[in-house]
Protein backbone atom coordinates (compact mmCIF):
# COMPACT_ATOMS: atom_id res chain seq x y z
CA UNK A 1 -13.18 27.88 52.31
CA UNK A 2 -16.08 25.94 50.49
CA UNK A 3 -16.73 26.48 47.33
CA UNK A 4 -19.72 24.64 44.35
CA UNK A 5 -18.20 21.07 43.16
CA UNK A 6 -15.05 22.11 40.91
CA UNK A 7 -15.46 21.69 36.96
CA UNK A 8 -13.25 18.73 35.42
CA UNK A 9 -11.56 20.97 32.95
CA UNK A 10 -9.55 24.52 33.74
CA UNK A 11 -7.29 27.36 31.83
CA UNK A 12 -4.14 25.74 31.66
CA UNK A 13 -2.61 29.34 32.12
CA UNK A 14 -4.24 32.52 33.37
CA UNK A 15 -3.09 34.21 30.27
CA UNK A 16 -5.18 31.95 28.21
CA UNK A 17 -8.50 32.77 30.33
CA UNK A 18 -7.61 36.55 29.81
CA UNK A 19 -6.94 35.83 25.91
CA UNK A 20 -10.26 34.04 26.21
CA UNK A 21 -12.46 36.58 27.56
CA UNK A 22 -11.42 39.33 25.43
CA UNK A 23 -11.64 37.01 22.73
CA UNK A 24 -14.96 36.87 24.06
CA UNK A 25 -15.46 40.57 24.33
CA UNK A 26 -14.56 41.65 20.85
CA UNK A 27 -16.24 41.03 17.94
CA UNK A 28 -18.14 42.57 15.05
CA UNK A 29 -20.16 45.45 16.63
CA UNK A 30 -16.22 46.66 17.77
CA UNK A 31 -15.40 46.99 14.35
CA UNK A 32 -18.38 48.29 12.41
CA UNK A 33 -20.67 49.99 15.61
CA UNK A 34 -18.23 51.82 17.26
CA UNK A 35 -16.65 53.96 15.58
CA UNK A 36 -20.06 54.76 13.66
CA UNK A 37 -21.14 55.90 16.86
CA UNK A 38 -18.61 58.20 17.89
CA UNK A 39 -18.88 60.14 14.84
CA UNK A 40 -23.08 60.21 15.14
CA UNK A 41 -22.55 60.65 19.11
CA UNK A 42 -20.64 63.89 19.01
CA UNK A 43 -17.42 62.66 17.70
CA UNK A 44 -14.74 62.88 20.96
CA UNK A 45 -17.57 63.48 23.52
CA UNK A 46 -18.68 60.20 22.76
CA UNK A 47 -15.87 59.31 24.58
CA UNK A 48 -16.97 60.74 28.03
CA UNK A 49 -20.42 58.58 28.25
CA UNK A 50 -18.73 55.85 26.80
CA UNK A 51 -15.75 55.27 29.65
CA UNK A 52 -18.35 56.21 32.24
CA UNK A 53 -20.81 53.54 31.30
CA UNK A 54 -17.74 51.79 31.09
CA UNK A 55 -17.15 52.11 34.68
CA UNK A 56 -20.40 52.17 35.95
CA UNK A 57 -21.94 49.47 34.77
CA UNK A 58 -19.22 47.29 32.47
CA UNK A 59 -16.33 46.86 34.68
CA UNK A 60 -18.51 45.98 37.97
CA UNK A 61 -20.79 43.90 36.32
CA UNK A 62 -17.60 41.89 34.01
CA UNK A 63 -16.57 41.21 37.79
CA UNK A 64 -19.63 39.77 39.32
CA UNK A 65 -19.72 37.59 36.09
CA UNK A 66 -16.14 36.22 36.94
CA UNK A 67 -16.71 35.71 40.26
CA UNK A 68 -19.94 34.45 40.00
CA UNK A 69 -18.86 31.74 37.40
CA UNK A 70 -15.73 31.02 39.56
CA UNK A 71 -17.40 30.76 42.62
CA UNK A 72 -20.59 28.72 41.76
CA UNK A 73 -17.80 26.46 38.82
CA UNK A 74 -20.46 25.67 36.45
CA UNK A 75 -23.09 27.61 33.97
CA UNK A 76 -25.65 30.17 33.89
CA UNK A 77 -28.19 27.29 34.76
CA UNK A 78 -26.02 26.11 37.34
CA UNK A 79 -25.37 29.48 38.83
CA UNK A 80 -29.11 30.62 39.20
CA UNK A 81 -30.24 27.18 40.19
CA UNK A 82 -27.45 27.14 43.35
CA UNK A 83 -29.16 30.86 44.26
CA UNK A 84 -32.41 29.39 44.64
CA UNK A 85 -33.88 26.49 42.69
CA UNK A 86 -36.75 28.25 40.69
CA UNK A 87 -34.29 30.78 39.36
CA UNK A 88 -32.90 27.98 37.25
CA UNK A 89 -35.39 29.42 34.58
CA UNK A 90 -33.33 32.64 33.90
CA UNK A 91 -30.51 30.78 33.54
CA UNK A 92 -32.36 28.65 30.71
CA UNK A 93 -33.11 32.29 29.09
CA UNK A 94 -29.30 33.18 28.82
CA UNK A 95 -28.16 29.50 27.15
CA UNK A 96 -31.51 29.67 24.99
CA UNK A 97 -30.52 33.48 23.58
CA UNK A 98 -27.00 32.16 23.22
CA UNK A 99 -28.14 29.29 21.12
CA UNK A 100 -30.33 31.53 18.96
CA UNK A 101 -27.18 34.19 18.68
CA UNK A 102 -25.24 31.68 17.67
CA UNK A 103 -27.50 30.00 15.08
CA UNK A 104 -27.02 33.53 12.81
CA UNK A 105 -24.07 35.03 14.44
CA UNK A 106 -22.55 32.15 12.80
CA UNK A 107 -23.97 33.01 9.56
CA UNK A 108 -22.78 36.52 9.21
CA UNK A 109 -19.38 35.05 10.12
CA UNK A 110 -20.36 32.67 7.17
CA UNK A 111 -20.51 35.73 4.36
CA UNK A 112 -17.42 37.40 5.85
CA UNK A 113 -15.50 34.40 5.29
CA UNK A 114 -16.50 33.77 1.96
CA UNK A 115 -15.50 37.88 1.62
CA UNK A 116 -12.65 36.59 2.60
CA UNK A 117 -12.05 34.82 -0.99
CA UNK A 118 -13.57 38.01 -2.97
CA UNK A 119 -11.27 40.09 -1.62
CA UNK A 120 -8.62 38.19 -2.26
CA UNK A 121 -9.30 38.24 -5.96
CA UNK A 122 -10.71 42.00 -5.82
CA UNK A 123 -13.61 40.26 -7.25
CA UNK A 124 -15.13 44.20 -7.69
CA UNK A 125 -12.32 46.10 -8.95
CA UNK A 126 -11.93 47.27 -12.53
CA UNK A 127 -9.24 49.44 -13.88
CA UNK A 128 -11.13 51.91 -15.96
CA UNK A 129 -14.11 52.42 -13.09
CA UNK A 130 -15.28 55.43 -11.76
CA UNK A 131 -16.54 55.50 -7.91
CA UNK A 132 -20.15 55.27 -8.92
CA UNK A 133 -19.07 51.95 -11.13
CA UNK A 134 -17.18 50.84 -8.37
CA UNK A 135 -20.09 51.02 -5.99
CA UNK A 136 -22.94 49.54 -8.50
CA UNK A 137 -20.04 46.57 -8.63
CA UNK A 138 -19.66 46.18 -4.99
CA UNK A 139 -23.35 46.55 -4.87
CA UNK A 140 -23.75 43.66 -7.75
CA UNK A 141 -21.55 41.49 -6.41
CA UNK A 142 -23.44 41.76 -2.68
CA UNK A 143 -26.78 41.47 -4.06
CA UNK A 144 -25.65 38.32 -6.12
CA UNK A 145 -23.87 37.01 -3.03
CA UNK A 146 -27.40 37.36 -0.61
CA UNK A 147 -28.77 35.35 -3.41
CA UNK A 148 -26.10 32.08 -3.88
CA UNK A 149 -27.34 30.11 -0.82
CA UNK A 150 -25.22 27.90 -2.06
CA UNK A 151 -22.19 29.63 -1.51
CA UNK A 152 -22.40 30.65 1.81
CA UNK A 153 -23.71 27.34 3.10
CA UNK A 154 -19.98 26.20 2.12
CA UNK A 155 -19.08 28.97 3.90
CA UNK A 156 -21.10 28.23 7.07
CA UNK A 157 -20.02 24.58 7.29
CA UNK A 158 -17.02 25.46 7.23
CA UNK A 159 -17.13 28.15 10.04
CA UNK A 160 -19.22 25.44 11.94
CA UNK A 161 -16.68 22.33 11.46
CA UNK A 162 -13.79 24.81 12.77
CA UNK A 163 -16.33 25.81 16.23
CA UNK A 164 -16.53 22.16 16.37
CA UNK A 165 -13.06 21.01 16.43
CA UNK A 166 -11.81 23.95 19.08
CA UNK A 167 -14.73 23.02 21.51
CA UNK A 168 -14.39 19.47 21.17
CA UNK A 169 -10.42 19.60 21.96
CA UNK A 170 -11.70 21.09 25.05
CA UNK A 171 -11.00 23.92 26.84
CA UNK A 172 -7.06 24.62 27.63
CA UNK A 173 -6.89 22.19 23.91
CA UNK A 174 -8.94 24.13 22.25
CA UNK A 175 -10.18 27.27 23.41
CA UNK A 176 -7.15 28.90 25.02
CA UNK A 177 -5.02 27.57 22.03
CA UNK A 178 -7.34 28.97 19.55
CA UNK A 179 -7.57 32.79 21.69
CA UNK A 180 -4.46 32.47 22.33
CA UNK A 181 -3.54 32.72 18.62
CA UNK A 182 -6.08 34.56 17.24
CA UNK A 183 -6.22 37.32 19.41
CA UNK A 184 -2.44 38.77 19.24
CA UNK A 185 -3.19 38.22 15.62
CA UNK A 186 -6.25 40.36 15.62
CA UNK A 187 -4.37 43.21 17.00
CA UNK A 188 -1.29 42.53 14.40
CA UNK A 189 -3.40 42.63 11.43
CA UNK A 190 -5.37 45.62 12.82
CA UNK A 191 -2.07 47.59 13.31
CA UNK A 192 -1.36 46.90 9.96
CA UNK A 193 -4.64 48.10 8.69
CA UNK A 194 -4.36 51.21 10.86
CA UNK A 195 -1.30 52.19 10.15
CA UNK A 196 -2.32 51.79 5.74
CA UNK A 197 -5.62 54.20 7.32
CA UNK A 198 -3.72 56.82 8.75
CA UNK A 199 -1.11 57.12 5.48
CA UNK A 200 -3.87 57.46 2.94
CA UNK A 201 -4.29 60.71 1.42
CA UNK A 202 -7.34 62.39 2.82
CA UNK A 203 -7.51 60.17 6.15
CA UNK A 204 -8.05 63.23 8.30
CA UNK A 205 -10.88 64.24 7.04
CA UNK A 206 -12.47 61.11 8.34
CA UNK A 207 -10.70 60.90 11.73
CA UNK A 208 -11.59 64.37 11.95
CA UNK A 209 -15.32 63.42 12.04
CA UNK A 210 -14.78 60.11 14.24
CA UNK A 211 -12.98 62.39 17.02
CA UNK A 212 -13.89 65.86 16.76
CA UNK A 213 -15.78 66.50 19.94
CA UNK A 214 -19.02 68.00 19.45
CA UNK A 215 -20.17 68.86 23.05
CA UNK A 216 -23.63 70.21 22.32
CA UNK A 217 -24.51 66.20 22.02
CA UNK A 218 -23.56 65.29 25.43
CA UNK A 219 -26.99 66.67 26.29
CA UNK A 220 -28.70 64.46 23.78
CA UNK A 221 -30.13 61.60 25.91
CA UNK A 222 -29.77 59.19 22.63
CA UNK A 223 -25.80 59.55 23.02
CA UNK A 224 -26.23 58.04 26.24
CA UNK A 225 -28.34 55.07 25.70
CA UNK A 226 -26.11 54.47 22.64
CA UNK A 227 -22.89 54.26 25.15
CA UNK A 228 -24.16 52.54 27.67
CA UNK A 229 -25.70 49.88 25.25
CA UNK A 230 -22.59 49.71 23.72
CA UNK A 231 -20.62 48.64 26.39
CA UNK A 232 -23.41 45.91 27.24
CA UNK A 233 -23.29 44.65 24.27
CA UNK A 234 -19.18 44.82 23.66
CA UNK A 235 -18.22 43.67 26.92
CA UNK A 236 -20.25 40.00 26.25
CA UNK A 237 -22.52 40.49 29.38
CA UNK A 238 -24.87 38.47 28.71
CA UNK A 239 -25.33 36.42 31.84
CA UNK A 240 -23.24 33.23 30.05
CA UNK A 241 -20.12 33.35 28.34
CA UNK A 242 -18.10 34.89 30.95
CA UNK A 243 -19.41 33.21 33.82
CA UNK A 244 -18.70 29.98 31.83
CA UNK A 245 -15.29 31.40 30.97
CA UNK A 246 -15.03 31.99 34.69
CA UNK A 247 -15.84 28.45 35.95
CA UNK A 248 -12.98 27.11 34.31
CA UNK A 249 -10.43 29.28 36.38
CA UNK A 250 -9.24 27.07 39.38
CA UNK A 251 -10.59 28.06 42.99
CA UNK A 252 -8.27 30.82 44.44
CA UNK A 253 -7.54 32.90 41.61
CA UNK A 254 -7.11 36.26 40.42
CA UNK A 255 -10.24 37.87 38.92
CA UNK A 256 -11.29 41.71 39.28
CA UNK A 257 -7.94 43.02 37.80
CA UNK A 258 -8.69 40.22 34.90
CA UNK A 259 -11.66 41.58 34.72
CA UNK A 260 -10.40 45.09 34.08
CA UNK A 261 -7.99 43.93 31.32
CA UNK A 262 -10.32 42.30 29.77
CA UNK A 263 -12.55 45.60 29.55
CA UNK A 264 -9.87 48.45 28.79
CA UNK A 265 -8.42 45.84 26.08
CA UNK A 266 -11.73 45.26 24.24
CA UNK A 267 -12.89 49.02 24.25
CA UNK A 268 -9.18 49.98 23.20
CA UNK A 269 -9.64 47.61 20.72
CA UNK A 270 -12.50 49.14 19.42
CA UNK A 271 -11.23 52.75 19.66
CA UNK A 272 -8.21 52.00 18.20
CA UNK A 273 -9.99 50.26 15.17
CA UNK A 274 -11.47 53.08 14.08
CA UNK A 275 -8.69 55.31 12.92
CA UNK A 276 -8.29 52.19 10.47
CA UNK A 277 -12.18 52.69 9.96
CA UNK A 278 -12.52 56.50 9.53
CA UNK A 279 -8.85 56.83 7.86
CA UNK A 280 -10.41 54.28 5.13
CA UNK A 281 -13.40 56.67 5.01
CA UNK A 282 -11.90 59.58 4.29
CA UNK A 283 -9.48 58.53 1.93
CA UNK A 284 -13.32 57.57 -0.17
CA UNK A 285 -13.88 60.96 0.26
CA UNK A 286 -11.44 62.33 -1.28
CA UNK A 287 -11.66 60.32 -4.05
CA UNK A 288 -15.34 61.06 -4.29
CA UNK A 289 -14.59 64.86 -3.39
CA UNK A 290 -16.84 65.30 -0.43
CA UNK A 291 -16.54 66.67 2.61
CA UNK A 292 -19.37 65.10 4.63
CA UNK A 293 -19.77 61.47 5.45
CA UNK A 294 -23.19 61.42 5.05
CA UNK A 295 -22.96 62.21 1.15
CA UNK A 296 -21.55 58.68 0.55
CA UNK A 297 -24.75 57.35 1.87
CA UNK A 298 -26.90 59.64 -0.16
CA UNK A 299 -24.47 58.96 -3.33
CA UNK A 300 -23.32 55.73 -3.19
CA UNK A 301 -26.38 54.45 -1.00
CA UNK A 302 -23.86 52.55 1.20
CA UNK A 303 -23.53 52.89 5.06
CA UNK A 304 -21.59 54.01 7.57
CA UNK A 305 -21.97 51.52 10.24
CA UNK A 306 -22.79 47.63 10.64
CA UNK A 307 -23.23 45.68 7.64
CA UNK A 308 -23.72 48.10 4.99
CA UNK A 309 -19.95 49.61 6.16
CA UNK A 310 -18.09 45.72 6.38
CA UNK A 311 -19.98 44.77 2.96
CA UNK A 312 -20.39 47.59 0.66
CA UNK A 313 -18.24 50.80 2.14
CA UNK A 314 -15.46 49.06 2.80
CA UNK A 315 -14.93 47.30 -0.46
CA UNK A 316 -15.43 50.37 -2.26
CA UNK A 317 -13.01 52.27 -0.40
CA UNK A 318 -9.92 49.81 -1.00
CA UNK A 319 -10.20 49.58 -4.34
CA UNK A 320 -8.99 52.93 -5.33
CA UNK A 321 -6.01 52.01 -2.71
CA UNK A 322 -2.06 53.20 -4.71
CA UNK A 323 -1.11 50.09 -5.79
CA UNK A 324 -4.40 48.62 -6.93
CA UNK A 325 -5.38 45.53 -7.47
CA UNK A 326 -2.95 44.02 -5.44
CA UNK A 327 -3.09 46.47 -2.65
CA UNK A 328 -6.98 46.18 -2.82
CA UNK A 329 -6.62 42.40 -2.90
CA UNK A 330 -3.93 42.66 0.33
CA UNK A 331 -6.05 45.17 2.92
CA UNK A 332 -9.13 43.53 1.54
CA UNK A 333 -8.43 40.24 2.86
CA UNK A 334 -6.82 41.84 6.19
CA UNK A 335 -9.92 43.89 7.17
CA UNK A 336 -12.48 40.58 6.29
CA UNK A 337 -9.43 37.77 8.62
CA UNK A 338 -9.88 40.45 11.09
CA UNK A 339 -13.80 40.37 10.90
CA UNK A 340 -13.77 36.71 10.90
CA UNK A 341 -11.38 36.44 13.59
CA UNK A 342 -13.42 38.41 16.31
CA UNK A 343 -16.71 36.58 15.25
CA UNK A 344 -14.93 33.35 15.49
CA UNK A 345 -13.49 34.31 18.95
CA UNK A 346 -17.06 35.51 20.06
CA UNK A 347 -18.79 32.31 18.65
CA UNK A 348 -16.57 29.99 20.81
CA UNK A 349 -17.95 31.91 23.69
CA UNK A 350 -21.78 31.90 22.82
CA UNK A 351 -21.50 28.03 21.78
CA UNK A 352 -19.60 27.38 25.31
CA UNK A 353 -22.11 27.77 27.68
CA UNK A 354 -25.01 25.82 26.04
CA UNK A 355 -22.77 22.86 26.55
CA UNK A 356 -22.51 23.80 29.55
CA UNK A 357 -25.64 23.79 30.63
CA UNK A 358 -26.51 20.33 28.83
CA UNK A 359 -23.41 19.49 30.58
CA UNK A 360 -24.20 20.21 34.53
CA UNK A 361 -27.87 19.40 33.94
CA UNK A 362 -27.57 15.86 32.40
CA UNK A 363 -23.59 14.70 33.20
CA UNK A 364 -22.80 14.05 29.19
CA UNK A 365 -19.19 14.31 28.19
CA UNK A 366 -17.64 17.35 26.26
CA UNK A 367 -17.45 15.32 22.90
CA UNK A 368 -20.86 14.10 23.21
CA UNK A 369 -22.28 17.65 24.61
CA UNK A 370 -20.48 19.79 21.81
CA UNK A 371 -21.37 17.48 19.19
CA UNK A 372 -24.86 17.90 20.00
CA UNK A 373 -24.94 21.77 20.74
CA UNK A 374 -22.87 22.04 17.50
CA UNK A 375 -25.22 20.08 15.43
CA UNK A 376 -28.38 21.39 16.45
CA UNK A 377 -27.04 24.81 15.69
CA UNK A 378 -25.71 24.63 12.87
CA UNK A 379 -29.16 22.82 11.47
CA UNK A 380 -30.93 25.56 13.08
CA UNK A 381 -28.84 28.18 11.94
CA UNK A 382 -29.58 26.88 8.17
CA UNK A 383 -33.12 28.75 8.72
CA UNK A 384 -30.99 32.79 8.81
CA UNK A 385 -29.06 30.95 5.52
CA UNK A 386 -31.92 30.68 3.28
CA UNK A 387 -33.61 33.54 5.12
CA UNK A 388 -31.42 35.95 6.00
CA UNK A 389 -34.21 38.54 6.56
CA UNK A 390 -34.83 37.08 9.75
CA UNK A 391 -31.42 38.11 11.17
CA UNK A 392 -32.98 41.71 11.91
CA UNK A 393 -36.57 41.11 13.79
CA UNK A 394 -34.95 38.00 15.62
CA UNK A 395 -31.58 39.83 16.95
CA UNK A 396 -33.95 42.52 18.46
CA UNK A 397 -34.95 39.79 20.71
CA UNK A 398 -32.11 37.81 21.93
CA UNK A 399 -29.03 40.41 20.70
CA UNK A 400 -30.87 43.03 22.22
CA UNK A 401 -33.75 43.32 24.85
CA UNK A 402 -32.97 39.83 26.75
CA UNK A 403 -29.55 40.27 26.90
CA UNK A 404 -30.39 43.77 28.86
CA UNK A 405 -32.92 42.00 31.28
CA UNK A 406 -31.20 39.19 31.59
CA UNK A 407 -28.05 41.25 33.14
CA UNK A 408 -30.27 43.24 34.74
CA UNK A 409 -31.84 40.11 36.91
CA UNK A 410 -28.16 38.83 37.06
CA UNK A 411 -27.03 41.79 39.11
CA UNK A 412 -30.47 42.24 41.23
CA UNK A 413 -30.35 38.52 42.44
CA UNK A 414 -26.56 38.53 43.11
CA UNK A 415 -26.97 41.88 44.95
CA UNK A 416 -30.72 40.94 46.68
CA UNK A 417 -30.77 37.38 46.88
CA UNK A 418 -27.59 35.93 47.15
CA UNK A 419 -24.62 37.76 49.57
CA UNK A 420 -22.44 39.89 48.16
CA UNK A 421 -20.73 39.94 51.35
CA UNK A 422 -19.78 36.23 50.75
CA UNK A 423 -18.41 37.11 47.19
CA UNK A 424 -16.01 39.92 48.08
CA UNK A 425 -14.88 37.54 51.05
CA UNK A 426 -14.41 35.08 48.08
CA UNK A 427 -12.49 37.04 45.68
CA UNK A 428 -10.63 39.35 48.02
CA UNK A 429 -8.20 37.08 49.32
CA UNK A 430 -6.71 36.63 45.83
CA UNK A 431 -7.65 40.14 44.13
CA UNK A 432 -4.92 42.10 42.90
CA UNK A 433 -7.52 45.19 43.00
CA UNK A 434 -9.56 44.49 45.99
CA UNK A 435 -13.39 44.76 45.64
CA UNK A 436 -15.32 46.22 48.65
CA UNK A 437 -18.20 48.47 49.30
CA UNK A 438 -18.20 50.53 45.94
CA UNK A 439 -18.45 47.44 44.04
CA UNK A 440 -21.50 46.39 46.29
CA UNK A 441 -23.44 49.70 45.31
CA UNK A 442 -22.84 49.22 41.70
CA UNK A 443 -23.61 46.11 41.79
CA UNK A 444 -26.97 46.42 43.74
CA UNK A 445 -28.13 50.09 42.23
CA UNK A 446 -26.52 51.92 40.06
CA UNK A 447 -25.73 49.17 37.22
CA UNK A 448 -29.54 47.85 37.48
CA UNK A 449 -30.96 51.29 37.12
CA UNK A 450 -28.81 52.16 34.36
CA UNK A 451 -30.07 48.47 32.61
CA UNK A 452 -33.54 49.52 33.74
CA UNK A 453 -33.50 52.97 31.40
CA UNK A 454 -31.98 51.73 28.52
CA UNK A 455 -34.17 48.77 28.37
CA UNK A 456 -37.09 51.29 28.90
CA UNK A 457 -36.01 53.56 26.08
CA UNK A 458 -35.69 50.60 23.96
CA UNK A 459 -39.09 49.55 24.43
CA UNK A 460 -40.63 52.79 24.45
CA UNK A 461 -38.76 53.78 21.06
CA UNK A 462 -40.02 50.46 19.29
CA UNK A 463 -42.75 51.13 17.02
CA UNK A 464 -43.52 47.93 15.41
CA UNK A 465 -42.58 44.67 16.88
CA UNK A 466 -42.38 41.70 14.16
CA UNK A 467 -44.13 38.48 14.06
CA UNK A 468 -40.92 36.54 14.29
CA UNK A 469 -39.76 38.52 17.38
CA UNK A 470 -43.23 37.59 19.23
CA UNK A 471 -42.53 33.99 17.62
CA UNK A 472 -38.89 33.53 19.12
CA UNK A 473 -39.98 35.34 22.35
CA UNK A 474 -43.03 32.62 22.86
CA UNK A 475 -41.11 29.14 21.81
CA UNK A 476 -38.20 30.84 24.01
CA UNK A 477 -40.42 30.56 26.94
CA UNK A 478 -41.71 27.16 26.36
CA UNK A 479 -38.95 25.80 26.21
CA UNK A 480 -37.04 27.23 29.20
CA UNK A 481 -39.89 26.12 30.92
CA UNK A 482 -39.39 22.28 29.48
CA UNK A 483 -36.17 22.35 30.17
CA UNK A 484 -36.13 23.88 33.76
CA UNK A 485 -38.97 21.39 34.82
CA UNK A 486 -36.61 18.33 33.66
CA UNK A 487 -35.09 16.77 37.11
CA UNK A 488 -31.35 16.93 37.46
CA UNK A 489 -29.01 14.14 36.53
CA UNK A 490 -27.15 13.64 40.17
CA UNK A 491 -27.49 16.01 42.65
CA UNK A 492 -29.36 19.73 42.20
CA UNK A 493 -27.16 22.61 42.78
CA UNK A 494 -26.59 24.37 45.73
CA UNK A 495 -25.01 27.03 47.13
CA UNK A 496 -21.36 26.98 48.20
CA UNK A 497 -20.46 26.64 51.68
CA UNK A 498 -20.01 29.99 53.73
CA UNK A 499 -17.18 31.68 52.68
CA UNK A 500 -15.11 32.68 55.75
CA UNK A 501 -11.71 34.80 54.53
């Protein structure tokens, strides 16, 4: 059985590749996007377009990313470019996004950890405040925060030197250790968190609106382009950081049943997060003596979802916990580790591959390659510190609408160009859940015309595209084409040997 020139480094345990990719898998939109959309999506009908998207286009495709990586043992530029040599170009597109992701991914993981060290000190609570004081103070205290560059530069070095150090110990040194920590630790803390949620007085009132199916939405076509690009986004397709994952995993192993766990773990993860979410929010309704969710936005002006429920919502809510200050100090810190912990987790993953790439394309060493990738970003990233305004416009370009066409090529060239005759006969032999025909048809049609509508939808329902979307978009493109043109240090990829089972 041939297979593409092995990587030098592997998993030293398949345990830690599994720890890995849900490590991968969860991070930030699980906590604050999920559970906002099940309670604007219909509540428990979410559910049912949610675990179908889940099955008809996040499971299949999590498995061609495995065996894609595995079978081709290198990154997205290396995969592509083994398919056919001008292809290499799309897998410049997926390191190039991740490098932009990562430049202000890294940032927001910069402001929760320095949340880390308000909440530790309740930096908004007061004894005497009312819930309106307590939300001007959380407000104050945010506000004042957006404007301390200062501050959350030391925040963002540090968040940078700790990416460093994991990727430069390597991957079974670094990587695995580091998942292999953090994520039983993610689910610990969040247990702890969801079992404070579901105690508090007046909890049910918000899990009643996160799971209280409303049916009537399921025939909303919204609810379904929210679940579907929910589990695109979750999942970490994004035609890199699971195929890099992937490539480390020795020849011969075990990957659609991995690639299962890794997908019921990270959208468990995420439903299971928001009783701790929605328990939190209606214990703020009580206190604030409201019924309806939506009267905390139009009273306290905070959100429900993203960063307007990590920054301002949450906050608010814990400081009228029993036991104040030092309960609000506690569950503070708990929900902000746990934030920082599945960005960290997710930020190993987007750096990974853009070494990766550097490393197949021009044969430089790990500690040379992350050094590099690590430095650039972080001096690139400094741009989202001092202008965080950018975040918005330029995640609507890489977070978003390449990451959907980007997957969307991945599957149509695996399925069109490539064989995916000679991946089952690849994988099977080693499967514990066998892949076969079914997998084929997602694979080839069904996944790619699901990608095709939501990325239609999402174009369709843009009104006004910024400046620094068009401007990202354009140097993207220049430089994948730089880069692609540059001639290979050693030999160019190509494809594997046939695969006979």
């Amino acid at each position: 059985m041939g297979v593409a020139e092995a990587v030098a480094e592997y998993w030293e345990k398949r345990r830690g590749f599994i720890f890995a990719a849900i490590g991968s898998a969860i991070g930030l939109g699980n906590i604050w996007r999920f559970s906002y959309l099940c309670y604007k999506d219909g509540g428990g009908a979410f559910l049912v377009p949610y675990f179908i998207a889940l099955l008809i286009v996040g499971v299949p495709l999590i498995i061609l990313e495995f065996v894609l990586g595995n079978y081709f043992r290198g990154s997205p530029i290396k995969v592509f470019a083994s398919i056919r040599r001008p292809l290499e170009i799309f897998g410049w597109f997926a390191v190039l996004d991740q490098f932009i992701i990562g430049t202000y991914y890294s940032v927001v993981l910069a402001w929760v950890m320095c949340y880390i060290g308000f909440s530790a000190k309740a930096a908004w609570w007061s004894p005497s405040a009312t819930p309106v004081a307590i939300a001007r103070s959380v407000s104050s205290v945010w506000n004042a925060f957006l404007s301390s560059p200062g501050l959350i530069l030391a925040g963002f070095a540090i968040t940078w030197f700790i990416t460093w150090i994991t990727l430069f110990r390597g991957v079974s040194g670094g990587i695995e250790k580091a998942c292999t920590f953090a994520i039983p630790a993610l689910w610990v803390l969040s247990a702890i968190l969801v079992v404070r949620g579901v105690t508090l007085p007046h909890h049910t009132v918000g899990i009643n609106w996160y799971l209280t199916p409303n049916w009537s939405k399921m025939a909303n076509g919204t609810v379904w382009i929210d679940a579907f690009g929910q589990i695109l986004f979750t999942l970490s397709l994004m035609a890199a950081p699971l195929v890099i994952y992937a490539a480390y995993m020795p020849p011969k192993s075990e990957l659609p049943n991995s690639a299962w766990i890794t997908a019921f773990a990270n959208c468990g993860f995420s439903f299971f997060f928001g009783f701790a979410t929605w328990g939190i929010i209606g214990f703020l309704m009580g206190i604030l003596g409201i019924t309806n969710p939506e009267l905390i936005v139009h009273q306290l002006h905070f959100k429900l979802g993203g960063v307007g429920l990590a920054f301002l919502t949450i906050p608010a809510a814990v400081s009228f916990l029993p036991g104040a200050p030092i309960s609000t100090a506690v569950f503070g810190t708990i929900f902000f580790v746990i934030l920082w912990l599945a960005g960290y987790t997710s930020l190993l993953s987007i750096v990974e591959p853009v070494y990766g790439a550097i490393r197949d394309k021009f044969r430089i060493s790990r500690k040379v390659g992350v050094s590099i990738v690590c430095g650039l970003m972080f001096l690139f990233g400094l741009i989202f510190v001092f202008m965080p305004g950018l975040i918005g416009p330029v995640d609507f370009i890489t977070g978003s609408t390449n990451l959907i066409w980007l997957v969307m090529l991945e599957a149509i060239i695996a399925g069109w160009m490539y064989s995916m005759e000679k991946l089952i006969a690849y994988a099977n032999p080693y499967a514990e859940l066998k892949l076969g025909r079914w997998w084929e048809i997602f694979v080839k049609f069904i996944s790619p015309i699901a990608l095709a509508v939501i990325l239609g939808y999402g174009l369709v329902s843009v009104k006004v595209i910024s400046p620094a979307s068009v401007i990202v978009l354009v140097l993207m493109t220049i430089l994948v084409l730089i880069f692609s043109g540059i001639k290979w240090r050693g030999e160019e990829p190509k494809p594997p040997e046939e695969v006979t089972a």
